[in-house]
N, C-alpha and C. Protein backbone atom coordinates (compact mmCIF):
# COMPACT_ATOMS: atom_id res chain seq x y z
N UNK A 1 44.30 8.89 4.82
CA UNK A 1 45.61 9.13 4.22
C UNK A 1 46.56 8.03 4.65
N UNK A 2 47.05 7.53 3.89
CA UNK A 2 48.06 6.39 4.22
C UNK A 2 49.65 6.51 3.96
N UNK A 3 50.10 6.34 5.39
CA UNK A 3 51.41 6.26 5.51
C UNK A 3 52.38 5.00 4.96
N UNK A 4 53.32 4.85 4.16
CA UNK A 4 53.96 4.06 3.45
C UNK A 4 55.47 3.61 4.27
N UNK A 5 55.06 3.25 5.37
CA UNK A 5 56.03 2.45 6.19
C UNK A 5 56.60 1.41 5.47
N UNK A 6 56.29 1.17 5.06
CA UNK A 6 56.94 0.31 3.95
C UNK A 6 56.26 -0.28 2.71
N UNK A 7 56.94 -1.03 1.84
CA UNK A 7 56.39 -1.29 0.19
C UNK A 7 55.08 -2.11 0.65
N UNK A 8 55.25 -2.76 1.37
CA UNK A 8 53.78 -3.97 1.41
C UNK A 8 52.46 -3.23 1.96
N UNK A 9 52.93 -2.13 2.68
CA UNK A 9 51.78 -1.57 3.21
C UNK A 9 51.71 -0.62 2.32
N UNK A 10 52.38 -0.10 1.27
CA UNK A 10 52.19 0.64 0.27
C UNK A 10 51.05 0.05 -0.71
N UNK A 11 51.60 -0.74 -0.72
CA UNK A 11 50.56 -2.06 -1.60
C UNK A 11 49.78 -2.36 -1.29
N UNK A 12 49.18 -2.64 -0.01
CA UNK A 12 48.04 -2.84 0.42
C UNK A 12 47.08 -1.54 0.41
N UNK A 13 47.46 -0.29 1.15
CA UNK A 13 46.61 0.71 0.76
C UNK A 13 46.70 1.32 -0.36
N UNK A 14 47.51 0.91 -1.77
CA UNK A 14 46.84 1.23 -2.96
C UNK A 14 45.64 0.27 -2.99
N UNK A 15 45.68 -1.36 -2.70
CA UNK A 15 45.01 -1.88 -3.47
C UNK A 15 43.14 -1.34 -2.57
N UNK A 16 43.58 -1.28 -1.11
CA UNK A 16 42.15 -0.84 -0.45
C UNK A 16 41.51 0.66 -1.33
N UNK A 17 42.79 1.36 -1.58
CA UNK A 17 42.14 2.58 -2.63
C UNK A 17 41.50 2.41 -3.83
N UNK A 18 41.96 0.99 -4.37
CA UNK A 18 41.28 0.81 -5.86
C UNK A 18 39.92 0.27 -5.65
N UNK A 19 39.75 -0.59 -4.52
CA UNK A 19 38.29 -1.10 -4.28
C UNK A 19 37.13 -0.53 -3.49
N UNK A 20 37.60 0.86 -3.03
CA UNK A 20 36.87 1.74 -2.48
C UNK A 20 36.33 2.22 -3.92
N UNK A 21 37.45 2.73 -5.06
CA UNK A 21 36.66 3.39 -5.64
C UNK A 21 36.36 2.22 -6.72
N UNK A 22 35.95 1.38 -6.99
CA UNK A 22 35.38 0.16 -7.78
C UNK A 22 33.57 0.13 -6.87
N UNK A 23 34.04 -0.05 -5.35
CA UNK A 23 32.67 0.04 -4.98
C UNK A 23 31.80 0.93 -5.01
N UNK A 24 32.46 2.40 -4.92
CA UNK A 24 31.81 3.61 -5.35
C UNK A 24 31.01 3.59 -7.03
N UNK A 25 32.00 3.05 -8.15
CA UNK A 25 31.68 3.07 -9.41
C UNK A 25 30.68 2.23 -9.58
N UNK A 26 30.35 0.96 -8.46
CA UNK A 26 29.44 -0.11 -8.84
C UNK A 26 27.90 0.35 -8.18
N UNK A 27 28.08 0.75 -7.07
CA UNK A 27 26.80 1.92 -6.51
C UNK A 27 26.52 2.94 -7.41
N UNK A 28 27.23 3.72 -8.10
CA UNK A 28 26.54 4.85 -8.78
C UNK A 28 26.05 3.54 -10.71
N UNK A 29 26.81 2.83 -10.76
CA UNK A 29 26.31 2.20 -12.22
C UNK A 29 24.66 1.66 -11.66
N UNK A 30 24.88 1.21 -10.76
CA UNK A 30 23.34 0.38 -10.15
C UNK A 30 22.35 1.57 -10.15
N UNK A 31 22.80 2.48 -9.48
CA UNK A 31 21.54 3.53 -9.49
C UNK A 31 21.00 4.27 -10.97
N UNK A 32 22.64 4.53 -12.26
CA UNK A 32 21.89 5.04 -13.27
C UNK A 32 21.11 3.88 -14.00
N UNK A 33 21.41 2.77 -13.75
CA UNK A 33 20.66 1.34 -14.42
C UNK A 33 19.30 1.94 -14.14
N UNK A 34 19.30 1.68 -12.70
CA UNK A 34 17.51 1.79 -12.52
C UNK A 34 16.66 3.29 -12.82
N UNK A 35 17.90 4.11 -13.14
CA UNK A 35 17.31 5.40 -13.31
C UNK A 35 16.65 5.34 -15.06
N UNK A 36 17.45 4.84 -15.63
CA UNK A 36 16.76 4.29 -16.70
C UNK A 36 16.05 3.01 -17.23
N UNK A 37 15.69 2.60 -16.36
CA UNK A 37 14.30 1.71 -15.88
C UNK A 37 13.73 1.91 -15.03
N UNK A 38 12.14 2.18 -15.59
CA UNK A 38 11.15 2.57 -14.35
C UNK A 38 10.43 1.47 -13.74
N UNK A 39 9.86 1.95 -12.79
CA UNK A 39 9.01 0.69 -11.77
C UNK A 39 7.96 0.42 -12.61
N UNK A 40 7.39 1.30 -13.36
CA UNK A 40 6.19 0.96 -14.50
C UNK A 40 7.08 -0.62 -15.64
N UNK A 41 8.27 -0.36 -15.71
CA UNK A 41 8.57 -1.13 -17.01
C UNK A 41 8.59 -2.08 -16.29
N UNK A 42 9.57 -2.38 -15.02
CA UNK A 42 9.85 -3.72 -13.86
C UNK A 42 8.12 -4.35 -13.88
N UNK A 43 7.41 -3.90 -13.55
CA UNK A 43 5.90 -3.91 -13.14
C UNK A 43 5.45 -4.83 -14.46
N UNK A 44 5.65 -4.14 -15.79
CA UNK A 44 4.88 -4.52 -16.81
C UNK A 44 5.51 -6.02 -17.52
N UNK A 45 7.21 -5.93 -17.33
CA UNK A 45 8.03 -7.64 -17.35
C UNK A 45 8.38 -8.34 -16.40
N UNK A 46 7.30 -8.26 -15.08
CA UNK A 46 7.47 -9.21 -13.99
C UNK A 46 6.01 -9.36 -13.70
N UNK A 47 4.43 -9.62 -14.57
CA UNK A 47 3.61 -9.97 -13.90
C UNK A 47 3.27 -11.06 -12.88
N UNK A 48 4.23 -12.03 -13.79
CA UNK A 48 4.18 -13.16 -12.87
C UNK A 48 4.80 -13.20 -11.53
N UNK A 49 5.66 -11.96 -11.48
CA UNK A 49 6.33 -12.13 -9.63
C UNK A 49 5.49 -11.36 -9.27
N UNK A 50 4.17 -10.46 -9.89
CA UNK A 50 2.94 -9.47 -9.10
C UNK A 50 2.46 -10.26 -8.72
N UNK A 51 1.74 -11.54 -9.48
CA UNK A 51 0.55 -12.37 -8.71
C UNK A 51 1.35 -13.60 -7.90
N UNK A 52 2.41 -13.70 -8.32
CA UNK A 52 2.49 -14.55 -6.63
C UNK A 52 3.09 -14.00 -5.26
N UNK A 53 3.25 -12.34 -5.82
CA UNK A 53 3.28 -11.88 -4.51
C UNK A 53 5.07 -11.63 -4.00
N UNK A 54 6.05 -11.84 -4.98
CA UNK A 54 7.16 -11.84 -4.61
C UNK A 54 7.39 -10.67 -4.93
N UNK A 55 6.59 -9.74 -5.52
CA UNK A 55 7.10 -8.37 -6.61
C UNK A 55 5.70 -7.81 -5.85
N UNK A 56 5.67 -6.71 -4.81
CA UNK A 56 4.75 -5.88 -4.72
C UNK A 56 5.31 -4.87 -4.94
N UNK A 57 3.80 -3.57 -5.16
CA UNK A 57 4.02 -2.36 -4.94
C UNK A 57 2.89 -1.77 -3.56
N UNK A 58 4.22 -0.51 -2.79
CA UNK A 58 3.31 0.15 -1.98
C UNK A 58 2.21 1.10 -2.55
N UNK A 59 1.67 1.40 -1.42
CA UNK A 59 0.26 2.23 -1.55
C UNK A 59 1.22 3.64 -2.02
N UNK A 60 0.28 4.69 -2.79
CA UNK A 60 0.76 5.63 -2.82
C UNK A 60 0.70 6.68 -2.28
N UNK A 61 1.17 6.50 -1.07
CA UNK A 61 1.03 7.32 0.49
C UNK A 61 2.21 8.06 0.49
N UNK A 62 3.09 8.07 -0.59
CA UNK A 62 4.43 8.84 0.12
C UNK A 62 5.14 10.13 -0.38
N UNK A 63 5.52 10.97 -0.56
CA UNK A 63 6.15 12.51 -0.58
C UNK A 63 7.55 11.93 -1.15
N UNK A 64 8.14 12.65 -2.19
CA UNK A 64 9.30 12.98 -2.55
C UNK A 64 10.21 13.69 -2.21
N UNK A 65 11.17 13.08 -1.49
CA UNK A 65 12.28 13.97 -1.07
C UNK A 65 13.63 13.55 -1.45
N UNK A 66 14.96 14.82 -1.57
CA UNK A 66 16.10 14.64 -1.89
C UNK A 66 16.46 14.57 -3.19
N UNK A 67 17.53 14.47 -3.99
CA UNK A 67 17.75 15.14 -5.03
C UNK A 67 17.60 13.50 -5.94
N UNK A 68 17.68 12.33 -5.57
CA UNK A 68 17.73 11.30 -6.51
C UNK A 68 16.16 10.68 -6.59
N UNK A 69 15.62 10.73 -7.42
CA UNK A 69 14.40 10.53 -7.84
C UNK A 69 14.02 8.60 -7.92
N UNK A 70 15.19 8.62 -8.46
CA UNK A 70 15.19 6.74 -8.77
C UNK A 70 16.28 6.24 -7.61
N UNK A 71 15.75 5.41 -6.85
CA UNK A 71 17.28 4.66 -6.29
C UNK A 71 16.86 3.36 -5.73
N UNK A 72 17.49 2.37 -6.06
CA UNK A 72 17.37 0.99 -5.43
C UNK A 72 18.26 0.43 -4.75
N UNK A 73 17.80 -1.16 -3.78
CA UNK A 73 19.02 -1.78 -2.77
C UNK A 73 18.51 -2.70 -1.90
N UNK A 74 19.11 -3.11 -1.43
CA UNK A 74 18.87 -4.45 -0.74
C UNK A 74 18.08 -3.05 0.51
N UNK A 75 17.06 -3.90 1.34
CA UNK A 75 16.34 -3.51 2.84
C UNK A 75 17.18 -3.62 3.46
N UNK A 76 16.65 -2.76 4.61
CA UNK A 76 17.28 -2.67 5.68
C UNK A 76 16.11 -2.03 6.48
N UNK A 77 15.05 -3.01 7.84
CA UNK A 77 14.19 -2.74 8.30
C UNK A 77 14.46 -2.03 9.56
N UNK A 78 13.96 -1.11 9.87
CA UNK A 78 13.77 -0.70 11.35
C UNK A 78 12.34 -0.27 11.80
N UNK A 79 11.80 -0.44 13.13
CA UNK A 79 11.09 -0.09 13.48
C UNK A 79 10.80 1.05 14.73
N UNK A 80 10.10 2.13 14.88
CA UNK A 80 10.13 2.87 16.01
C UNK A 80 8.84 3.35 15.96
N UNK A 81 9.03 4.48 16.92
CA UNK A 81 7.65 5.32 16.86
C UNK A 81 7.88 6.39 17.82
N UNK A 82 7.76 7.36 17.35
CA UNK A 82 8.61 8.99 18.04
C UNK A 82 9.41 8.64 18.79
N UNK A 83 10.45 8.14 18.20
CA UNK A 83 12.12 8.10 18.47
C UNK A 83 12.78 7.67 18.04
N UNK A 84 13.95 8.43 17.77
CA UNK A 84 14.81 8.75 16.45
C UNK A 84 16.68 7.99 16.92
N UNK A 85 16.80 7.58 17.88
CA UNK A 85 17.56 7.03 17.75
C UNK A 85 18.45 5.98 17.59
N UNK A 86 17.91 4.88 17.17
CA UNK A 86 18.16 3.77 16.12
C UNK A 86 18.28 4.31 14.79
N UNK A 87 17.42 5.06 14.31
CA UNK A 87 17.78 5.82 13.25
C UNK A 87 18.98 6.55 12.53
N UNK A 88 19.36 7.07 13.85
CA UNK A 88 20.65 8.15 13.61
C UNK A 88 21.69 6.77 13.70
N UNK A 89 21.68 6.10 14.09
CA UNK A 89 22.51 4.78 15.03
C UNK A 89 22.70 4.13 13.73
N UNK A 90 21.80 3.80 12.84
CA UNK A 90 22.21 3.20 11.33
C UNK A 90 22.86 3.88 10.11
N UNK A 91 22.07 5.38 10.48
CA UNK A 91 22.88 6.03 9.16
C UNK A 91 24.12 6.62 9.29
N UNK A 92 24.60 6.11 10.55
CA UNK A 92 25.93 6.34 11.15
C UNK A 92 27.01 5.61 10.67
N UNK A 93 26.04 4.15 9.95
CA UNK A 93 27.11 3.14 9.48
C UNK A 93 26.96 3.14 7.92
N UNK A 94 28.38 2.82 7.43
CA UNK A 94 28.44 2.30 6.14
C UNK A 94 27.23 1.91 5.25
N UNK A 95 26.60 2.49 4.37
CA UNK A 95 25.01 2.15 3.70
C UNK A 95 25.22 0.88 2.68
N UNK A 96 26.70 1.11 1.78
CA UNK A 96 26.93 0.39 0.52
C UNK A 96 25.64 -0.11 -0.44
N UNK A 97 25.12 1.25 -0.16
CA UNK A 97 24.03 1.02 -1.43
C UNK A 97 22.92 0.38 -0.78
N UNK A 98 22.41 0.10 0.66
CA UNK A 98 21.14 -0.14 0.82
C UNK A 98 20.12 1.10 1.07
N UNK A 99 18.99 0.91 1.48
CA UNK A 99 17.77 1.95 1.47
C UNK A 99 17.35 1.23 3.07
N UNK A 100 17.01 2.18 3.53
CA UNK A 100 16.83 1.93 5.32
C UNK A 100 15.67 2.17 5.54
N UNK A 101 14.69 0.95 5.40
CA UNK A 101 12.89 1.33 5.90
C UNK A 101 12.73 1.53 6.85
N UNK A 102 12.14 2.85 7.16
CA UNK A 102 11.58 3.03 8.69
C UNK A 102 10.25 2.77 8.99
N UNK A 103 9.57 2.15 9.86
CA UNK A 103 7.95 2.01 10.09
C UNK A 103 7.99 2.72 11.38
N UNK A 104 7.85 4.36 11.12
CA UNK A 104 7.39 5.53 12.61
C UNK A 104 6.03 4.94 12.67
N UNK A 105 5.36 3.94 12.49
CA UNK A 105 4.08 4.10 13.12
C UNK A 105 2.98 4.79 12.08
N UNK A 106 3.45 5.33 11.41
CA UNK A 106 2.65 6.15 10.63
C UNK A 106 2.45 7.44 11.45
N UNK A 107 2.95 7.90 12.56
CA UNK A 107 2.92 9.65 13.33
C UNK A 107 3.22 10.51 12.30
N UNK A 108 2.30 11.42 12.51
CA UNK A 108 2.16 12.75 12.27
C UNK A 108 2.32 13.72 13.27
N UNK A 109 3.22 12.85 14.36
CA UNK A 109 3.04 14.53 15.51
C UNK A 109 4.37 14.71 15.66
N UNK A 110 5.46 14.07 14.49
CA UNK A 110 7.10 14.80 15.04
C UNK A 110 7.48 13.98 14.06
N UNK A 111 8.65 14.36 13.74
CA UNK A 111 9.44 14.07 12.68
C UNK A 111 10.67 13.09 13.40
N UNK A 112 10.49 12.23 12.50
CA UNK A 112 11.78 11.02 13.00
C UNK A 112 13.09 10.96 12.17
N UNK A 113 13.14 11.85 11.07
CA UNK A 113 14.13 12.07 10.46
C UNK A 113 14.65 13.66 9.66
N UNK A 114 15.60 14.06 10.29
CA UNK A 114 16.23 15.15 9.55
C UNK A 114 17.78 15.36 8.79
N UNK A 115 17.42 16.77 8.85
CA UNK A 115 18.97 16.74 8.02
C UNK A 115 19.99 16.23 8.43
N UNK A 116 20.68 16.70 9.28
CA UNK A 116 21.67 16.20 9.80
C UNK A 116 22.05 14.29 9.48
N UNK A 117 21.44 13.50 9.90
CA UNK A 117 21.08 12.00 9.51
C UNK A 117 21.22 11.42 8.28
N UNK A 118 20.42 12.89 7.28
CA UNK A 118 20.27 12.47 5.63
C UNK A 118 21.20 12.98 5.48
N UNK A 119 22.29 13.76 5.85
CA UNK A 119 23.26 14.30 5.23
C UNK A 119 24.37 13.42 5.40
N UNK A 120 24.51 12.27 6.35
CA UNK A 120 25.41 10.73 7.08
C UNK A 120 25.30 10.42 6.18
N UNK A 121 24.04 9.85 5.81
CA UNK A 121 23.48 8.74 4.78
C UNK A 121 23.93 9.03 3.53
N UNK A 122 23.84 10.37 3.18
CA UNK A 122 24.26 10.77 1.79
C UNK A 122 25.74 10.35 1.91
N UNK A 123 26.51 10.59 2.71
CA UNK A 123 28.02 10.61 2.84
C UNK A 123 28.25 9.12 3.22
N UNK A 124 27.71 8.34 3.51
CA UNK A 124 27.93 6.54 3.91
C UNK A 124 27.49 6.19 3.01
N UNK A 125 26.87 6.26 1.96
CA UNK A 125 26.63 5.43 0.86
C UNK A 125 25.27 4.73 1.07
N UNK A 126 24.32 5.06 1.72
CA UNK A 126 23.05 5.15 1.63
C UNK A 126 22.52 5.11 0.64
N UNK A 127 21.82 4.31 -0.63
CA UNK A 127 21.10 4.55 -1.37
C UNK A 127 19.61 5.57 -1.59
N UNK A 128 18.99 5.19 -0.49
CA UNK A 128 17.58 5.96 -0.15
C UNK A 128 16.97 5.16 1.43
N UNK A 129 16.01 6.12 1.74
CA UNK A 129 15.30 5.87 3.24
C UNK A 129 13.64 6.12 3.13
N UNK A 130 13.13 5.44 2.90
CA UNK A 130 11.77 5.22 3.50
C UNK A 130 11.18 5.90 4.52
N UNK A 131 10.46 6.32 4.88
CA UNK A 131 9.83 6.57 5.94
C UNK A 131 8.35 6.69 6.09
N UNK A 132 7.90 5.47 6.93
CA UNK A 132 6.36 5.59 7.40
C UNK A 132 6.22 6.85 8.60
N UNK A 133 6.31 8.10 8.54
CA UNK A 133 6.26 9.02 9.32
C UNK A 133 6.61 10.28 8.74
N UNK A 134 7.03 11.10 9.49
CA UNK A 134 7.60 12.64 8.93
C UNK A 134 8.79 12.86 9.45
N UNK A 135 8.79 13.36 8.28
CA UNK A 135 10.79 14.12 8.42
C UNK A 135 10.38 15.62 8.75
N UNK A 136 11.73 16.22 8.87
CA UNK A 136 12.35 17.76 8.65
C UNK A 136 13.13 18.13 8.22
N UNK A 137 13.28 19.77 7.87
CA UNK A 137 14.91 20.07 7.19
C UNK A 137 14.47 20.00 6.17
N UNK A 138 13.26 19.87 5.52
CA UNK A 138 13.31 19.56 4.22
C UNK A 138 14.07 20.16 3.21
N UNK A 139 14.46 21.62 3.33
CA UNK A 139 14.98 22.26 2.22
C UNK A 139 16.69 21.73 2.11
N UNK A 140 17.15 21.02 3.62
CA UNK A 140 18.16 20.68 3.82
C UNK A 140 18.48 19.18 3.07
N UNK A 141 17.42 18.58 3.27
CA UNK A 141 17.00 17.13 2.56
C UNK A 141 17.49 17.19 1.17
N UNK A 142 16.61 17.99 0.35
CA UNK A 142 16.31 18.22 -0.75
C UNK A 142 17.32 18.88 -1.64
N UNK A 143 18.63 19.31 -0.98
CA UNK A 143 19.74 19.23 -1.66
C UNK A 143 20.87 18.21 -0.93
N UNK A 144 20.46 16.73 -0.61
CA UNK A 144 21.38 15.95 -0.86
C UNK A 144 21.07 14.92 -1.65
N UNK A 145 22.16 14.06 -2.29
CA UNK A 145 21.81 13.48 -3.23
C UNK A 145 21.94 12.16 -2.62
N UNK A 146 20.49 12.11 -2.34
CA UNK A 146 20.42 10.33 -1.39
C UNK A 146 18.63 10.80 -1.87
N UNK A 147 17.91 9.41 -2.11
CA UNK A 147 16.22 9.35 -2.12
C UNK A 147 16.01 9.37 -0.56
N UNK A 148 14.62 9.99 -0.93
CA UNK A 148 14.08 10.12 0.65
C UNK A 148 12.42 10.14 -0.03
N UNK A 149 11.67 9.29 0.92
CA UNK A 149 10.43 9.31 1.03
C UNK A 149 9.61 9.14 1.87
N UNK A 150 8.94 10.01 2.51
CA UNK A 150 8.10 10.21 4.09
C UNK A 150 6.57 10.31 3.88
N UNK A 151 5.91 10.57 4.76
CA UNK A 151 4.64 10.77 4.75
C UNK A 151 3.83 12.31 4.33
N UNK A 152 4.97 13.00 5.28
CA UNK A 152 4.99 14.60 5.53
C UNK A 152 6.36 15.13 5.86
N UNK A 153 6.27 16.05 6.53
CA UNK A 153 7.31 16.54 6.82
C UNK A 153 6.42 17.29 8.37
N UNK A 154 7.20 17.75 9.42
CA UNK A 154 6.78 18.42 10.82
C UNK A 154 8.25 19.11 11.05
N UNK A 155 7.49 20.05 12.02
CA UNK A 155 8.57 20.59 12.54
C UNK A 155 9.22 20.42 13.86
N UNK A 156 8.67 19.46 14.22
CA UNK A 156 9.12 18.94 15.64
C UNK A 156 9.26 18.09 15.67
N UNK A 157 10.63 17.79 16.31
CA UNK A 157 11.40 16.61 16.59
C UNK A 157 11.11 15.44 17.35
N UNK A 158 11.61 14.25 16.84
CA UNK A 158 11.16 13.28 17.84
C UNK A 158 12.34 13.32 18.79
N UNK A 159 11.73 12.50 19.95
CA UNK A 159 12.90 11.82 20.91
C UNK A 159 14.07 11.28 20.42
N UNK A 160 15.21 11.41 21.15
CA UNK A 160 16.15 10.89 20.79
C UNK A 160 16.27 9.35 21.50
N UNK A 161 15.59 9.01 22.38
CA UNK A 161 15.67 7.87 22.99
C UNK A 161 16.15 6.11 22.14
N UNK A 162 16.77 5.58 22.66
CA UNK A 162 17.10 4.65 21.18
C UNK A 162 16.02 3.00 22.18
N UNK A 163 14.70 3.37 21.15
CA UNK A 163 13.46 2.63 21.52
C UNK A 163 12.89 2.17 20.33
N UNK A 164 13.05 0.89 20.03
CA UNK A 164 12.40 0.18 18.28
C UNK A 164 13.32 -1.41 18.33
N UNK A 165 12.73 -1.76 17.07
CA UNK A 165 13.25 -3.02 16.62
C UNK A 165 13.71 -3.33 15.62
N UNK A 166 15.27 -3.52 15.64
CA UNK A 166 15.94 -3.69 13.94
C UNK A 166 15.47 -5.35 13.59
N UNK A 167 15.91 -4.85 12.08
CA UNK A 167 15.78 -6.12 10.78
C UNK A 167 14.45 -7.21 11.52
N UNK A 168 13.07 -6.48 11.75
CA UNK A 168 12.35 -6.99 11.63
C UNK A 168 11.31 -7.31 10.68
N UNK A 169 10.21 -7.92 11.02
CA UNK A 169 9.55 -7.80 9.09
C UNK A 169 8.65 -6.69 9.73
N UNK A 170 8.25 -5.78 8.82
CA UNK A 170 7.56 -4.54 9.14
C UNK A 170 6.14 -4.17 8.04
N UNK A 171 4.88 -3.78 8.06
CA UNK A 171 4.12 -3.49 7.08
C UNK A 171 3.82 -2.48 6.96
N UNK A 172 4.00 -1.42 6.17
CA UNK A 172 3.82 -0.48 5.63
C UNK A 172 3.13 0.08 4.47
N UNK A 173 2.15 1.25 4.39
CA UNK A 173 1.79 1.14 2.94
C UNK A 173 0.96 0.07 2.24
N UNK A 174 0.36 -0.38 3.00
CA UNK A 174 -0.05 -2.07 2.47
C UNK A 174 0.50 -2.73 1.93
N UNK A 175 2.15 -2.95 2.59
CA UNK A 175 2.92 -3.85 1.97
C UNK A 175 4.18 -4.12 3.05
N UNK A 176 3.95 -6.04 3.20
CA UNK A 176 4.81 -6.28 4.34
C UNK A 176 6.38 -6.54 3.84
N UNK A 177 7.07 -5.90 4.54
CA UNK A 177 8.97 -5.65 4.08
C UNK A 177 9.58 -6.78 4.98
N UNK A 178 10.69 -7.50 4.34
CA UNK A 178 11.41 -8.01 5.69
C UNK A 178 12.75 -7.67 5.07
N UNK A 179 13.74 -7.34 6.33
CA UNK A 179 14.94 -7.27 6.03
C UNK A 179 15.60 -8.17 4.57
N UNK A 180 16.61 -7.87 4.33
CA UNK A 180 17.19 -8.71 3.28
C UNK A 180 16.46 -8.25 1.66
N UNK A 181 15.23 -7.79 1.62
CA UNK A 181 14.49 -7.65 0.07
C UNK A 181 15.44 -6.60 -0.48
N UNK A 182 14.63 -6.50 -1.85
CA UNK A 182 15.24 -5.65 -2.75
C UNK A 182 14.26 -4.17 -2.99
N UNK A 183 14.30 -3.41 -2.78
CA UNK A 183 13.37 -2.09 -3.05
C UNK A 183 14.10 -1.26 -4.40
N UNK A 184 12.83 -1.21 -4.78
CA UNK A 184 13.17 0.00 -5.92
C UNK A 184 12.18 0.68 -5.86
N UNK A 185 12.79 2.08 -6.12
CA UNK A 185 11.72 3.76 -6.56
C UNK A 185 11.86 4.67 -7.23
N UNK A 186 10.81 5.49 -8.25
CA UNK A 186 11.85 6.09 -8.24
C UNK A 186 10.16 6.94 -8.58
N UNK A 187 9.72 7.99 -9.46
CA UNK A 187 8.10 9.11 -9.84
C UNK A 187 7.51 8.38 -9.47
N UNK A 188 6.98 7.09 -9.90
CA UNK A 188 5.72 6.26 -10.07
C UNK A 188 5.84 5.89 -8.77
N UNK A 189 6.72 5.31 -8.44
CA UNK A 189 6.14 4.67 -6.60
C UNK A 189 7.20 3.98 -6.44
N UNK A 190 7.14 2.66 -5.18
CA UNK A 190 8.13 2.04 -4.63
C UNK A 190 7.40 1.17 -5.12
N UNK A 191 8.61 -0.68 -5.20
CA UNK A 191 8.46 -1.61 -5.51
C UNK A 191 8.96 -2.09 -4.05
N UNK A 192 8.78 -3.56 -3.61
CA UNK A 192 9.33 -4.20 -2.84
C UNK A 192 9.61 -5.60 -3.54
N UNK A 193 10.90 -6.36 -3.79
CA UNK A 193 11.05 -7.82 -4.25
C UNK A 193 11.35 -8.77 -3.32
N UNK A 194 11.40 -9.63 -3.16
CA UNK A 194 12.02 -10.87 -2.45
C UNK A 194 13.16 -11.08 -2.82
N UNK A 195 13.72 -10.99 -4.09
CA UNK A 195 15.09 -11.31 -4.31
C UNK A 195 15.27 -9.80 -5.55
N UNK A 196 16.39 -9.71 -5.69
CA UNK A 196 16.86 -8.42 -6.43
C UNK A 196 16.74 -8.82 -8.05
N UNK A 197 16.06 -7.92 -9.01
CA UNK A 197 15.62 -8.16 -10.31
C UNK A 197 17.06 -7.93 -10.92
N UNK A 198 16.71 -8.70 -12.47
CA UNK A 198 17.56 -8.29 -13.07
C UNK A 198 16.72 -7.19 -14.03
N UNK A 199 16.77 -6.17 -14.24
CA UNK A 199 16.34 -4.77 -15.08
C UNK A 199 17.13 -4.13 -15.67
């Protein structure tokens, strides 16, 4: 809420109000774009970025979660393995439309992401989150409107300890990510790009 101490600062927090919601309008136009383009169509008018490798797709190892089915964005790599706090530590910050890869290792013995976290992310502007591991909360997940895709889901929590490695290059899925790419997903599977398509 902004106090109007005077005209210039009046002016200034209109104009920060108009580009909050310009950036809001430009995150939700990006996501219905790709919602009406699928990874099948990207796939079928980019062979040539399939075979040299700038345009992969992951394995289809992963579970659907959360209410947005399609969502794309620049990477954002992290790495851990039963422990969750680098995790919470990112979706704490401002998302502006990226998707936050996690590589848990591939564990199945605790969940490295829950509600609480996806419910940040939904509210920071998180596009979607990856996950090589298992979440929880699912029913909690699954009514926010942020993508989520895990391995499984568990009911036991990981550590909170803050133990991993940001914006590294990470492989997942049979497919190596480095910070900075472009991901898209949405039924059919995930894409990973080197540079962001035009679709």
């Amino acid at each position: 809420m902004c106090i109007t101490a005077s005209a210039h600062y009046g002016t200034y927090c209109e104009i920060l109000a108009k580009l909050s919601r310009l950036f809001y309008f430009c995150v939700a136009a990006a996501c219905i774009k790709m919602a009406l383009v699928t990874t099948a169509e990207v796939c079928d008018t980019n062979q040539p970025l399939i075979h040299t490798g700038e345009l992969r797709a992951l394995q289809p190892i992963f579970q659907i979660y959360g209410r947005r089915p399609a969502f794309s964005g620049p990477v954002v790599t992290l790495k851990v393995f039963e422990h969750n706090g680098l995790v919470r530590e990112f979706l704490e910050e401002k998302g502006d439309g990226r998707v936050l890869v996690i590589d848990g290792g591939g564990s199945l013995r605790c969940a490295i992401l829950g509600g609480n976290p996806v419910v940040q992310a939904q509210n920071n502007g998180w596009s979607g989150i990856i996950v090589n591991g298992c979440i929880r909360d699912v029913d909690e997940i699954n009514s926010c409107d942020i993508g989520v895709r895990a391995l499984a889901s568990h009911p036991i929590k990981a550590s909170k300890k803050e133990f991993g490695e940001k914006h590294v290059p990470i492989t997942i899925a049979g497919t190596r990510i480095c910070d900075g790419e472009w991901l898209y997903a949405d039924s059919d599977g995930i894409l990973v790009s080197r540079m962001e398509l035009s679709i």
